[in-house]
C-alpha atoms as a PDB file:
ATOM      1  CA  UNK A   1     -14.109  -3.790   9.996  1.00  0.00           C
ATOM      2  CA  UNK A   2     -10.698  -5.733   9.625  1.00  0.00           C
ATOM      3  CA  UNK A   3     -12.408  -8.099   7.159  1.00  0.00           C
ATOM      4  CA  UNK A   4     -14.081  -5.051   4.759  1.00  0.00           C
ATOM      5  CA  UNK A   5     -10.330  -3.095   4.519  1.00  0.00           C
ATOM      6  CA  UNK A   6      -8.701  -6.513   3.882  1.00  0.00           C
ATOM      7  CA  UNK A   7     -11.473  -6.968   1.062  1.00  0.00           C
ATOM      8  CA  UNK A   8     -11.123  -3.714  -0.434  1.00  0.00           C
ATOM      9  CA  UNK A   9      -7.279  -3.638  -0.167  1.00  0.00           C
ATOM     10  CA  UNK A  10      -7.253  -6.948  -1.711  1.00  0.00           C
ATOM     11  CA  UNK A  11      -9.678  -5.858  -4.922  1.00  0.00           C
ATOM     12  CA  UNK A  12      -7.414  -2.244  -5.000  1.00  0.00           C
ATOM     13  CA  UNK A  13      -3.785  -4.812  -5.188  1.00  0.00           C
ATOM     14  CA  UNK A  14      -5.859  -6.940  -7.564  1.00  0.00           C
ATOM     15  CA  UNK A  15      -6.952  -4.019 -10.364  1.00  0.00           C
ATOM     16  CA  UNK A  16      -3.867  -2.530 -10.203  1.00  0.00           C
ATOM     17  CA  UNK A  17      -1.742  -5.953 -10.542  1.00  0.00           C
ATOM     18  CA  UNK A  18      -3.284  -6.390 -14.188  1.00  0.00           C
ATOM     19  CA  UNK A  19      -2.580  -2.849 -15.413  1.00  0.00           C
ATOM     20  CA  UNK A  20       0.655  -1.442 -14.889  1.00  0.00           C
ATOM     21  CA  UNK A  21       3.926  -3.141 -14.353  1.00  0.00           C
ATOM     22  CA  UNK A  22       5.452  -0.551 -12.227  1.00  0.00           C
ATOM     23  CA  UNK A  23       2.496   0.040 -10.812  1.00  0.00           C
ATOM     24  CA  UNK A  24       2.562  -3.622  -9.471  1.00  0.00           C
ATOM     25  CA  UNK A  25       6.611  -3.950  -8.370  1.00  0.00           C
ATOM     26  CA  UNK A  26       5.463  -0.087  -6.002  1.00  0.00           C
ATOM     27  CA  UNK A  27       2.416  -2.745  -4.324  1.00  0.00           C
ATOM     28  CA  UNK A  28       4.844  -5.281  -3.294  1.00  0.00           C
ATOM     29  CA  UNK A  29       7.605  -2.491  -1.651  1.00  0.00           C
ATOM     30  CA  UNK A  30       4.689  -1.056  -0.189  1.00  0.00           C
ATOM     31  CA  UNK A  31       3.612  -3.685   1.031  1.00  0.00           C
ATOM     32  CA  UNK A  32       6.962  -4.934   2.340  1.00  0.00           C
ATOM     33  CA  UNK A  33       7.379  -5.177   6.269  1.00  0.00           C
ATOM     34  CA  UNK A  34      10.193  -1.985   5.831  1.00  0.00           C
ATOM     35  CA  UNK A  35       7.628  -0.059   4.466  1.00  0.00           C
ATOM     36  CA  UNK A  36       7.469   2.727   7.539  1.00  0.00           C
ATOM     37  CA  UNK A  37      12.072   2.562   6.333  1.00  0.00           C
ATOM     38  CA  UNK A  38      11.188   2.679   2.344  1.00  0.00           C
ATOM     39  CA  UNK A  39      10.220   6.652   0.814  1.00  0.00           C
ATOM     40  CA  UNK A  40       8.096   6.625  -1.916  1.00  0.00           C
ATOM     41  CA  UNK A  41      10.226   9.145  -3.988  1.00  0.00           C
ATOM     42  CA  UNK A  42      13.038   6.073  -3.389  1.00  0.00           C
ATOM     43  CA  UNK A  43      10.555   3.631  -4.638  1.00  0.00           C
ATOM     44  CA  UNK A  44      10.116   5.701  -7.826  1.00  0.00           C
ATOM     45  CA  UNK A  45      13.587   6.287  -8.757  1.00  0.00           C
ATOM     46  CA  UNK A  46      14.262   2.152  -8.090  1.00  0.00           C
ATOM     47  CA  UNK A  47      11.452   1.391 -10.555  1.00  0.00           C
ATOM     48  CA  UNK A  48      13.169   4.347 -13.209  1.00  0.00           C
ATOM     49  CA  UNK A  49      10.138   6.962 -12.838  1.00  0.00           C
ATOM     50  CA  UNK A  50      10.268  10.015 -11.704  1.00  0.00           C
ATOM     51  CA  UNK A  51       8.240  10.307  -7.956  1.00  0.00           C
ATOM     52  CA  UNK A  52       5.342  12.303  -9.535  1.00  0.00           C
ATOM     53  CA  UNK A  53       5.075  10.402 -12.924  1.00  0.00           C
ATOM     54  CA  UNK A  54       5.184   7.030 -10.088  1.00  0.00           C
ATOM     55  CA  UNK A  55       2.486   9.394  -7.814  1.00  0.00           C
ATOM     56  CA  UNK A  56       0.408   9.371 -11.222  1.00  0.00           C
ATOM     57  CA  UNK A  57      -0.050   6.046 -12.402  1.00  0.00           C
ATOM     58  CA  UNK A  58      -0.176   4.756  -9.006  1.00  0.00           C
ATOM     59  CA  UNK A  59      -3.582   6.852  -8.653  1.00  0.00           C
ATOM     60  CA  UNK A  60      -4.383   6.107 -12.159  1.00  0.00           C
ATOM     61  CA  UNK A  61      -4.298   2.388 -11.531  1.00  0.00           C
ATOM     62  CA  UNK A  62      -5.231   1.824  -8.010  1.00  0.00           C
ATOM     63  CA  UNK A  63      -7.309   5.215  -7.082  1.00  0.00           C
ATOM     64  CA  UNK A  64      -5.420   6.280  -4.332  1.00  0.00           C
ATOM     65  CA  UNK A  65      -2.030   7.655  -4.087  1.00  0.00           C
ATOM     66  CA  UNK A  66       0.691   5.827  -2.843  1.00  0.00           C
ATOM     67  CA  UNK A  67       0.691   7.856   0.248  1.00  0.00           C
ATOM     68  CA  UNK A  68      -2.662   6.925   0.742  1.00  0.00           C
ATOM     69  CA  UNK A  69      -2.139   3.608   0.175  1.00  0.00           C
ATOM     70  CA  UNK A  70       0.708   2.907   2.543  1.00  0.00           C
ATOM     71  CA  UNK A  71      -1.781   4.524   5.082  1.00  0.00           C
ATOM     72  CA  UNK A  72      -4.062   2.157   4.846  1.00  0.00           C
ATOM     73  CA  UNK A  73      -1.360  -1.049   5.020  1.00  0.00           C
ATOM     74  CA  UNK A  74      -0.272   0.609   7.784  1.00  0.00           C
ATOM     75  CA  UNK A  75      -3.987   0.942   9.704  1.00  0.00           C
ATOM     76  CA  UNK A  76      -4.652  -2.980   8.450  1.00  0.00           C
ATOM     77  CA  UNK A  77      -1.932  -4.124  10.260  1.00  0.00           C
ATOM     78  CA  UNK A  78      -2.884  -1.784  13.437  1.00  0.00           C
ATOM     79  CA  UNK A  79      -6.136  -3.549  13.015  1.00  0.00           C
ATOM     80  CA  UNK A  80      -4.686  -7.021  12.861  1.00  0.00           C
ATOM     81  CA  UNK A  81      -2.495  -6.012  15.978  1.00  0.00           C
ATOM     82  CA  UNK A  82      -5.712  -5.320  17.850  1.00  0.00           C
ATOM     83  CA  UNK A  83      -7.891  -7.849  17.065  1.00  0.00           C
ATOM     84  CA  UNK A  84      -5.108 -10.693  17.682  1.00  0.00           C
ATOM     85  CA  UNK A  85      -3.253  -8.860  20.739  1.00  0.00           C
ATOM     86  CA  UNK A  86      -4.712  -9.979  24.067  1.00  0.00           C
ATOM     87  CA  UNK A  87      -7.277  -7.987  25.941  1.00  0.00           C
ATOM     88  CA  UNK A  88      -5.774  -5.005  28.069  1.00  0.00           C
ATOM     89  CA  UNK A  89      -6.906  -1.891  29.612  1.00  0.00           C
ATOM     90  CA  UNK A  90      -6.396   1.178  28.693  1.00  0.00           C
END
């Protein structure tokens, strides 16, 4: 499971890398360790876009929003917690 979402997160970063500047910049605060700190409207007005024309080419280039996306880091890194995180009851 861990494996497949770092694969398809990987080929998502990848697309979107070679297609939109801005686009690119919003993957690497997202994917920043203060990303549960950093608001996506925030991110947009640092890069000079509004949030929803930011919320558009996001989708446009990657297929999810960022919303989505930061979802996603967030369960890969729950993942990675589990899987490396020593065996304990519940």
């Amino acid at each position: 499971l861990s494996a497949s979402a770092d694969d398809a997160l990987d080929r998502l970063v990848g697309r979107a890398a070679a297609t939109d500047p801005a686009v690119e910049q919003g993957l690497v605060r997202l994917q920043s360790e203060d990303v549960a700190v950093s608001r996506i409207d925030d991110i947009a007005l640092d890069l000079g876009l509004s949030a929803r024309q930011f919320r558009r080419r996001f989708l446009a280039a990657v297929d999810l929003t960022p919303r989505e996306y930061r979802r996603l880091l967030r369960f890969r890194r729950c993942v990675h917690a589990l899987m490396t995180a020593p065996r304990v009851g519940w």
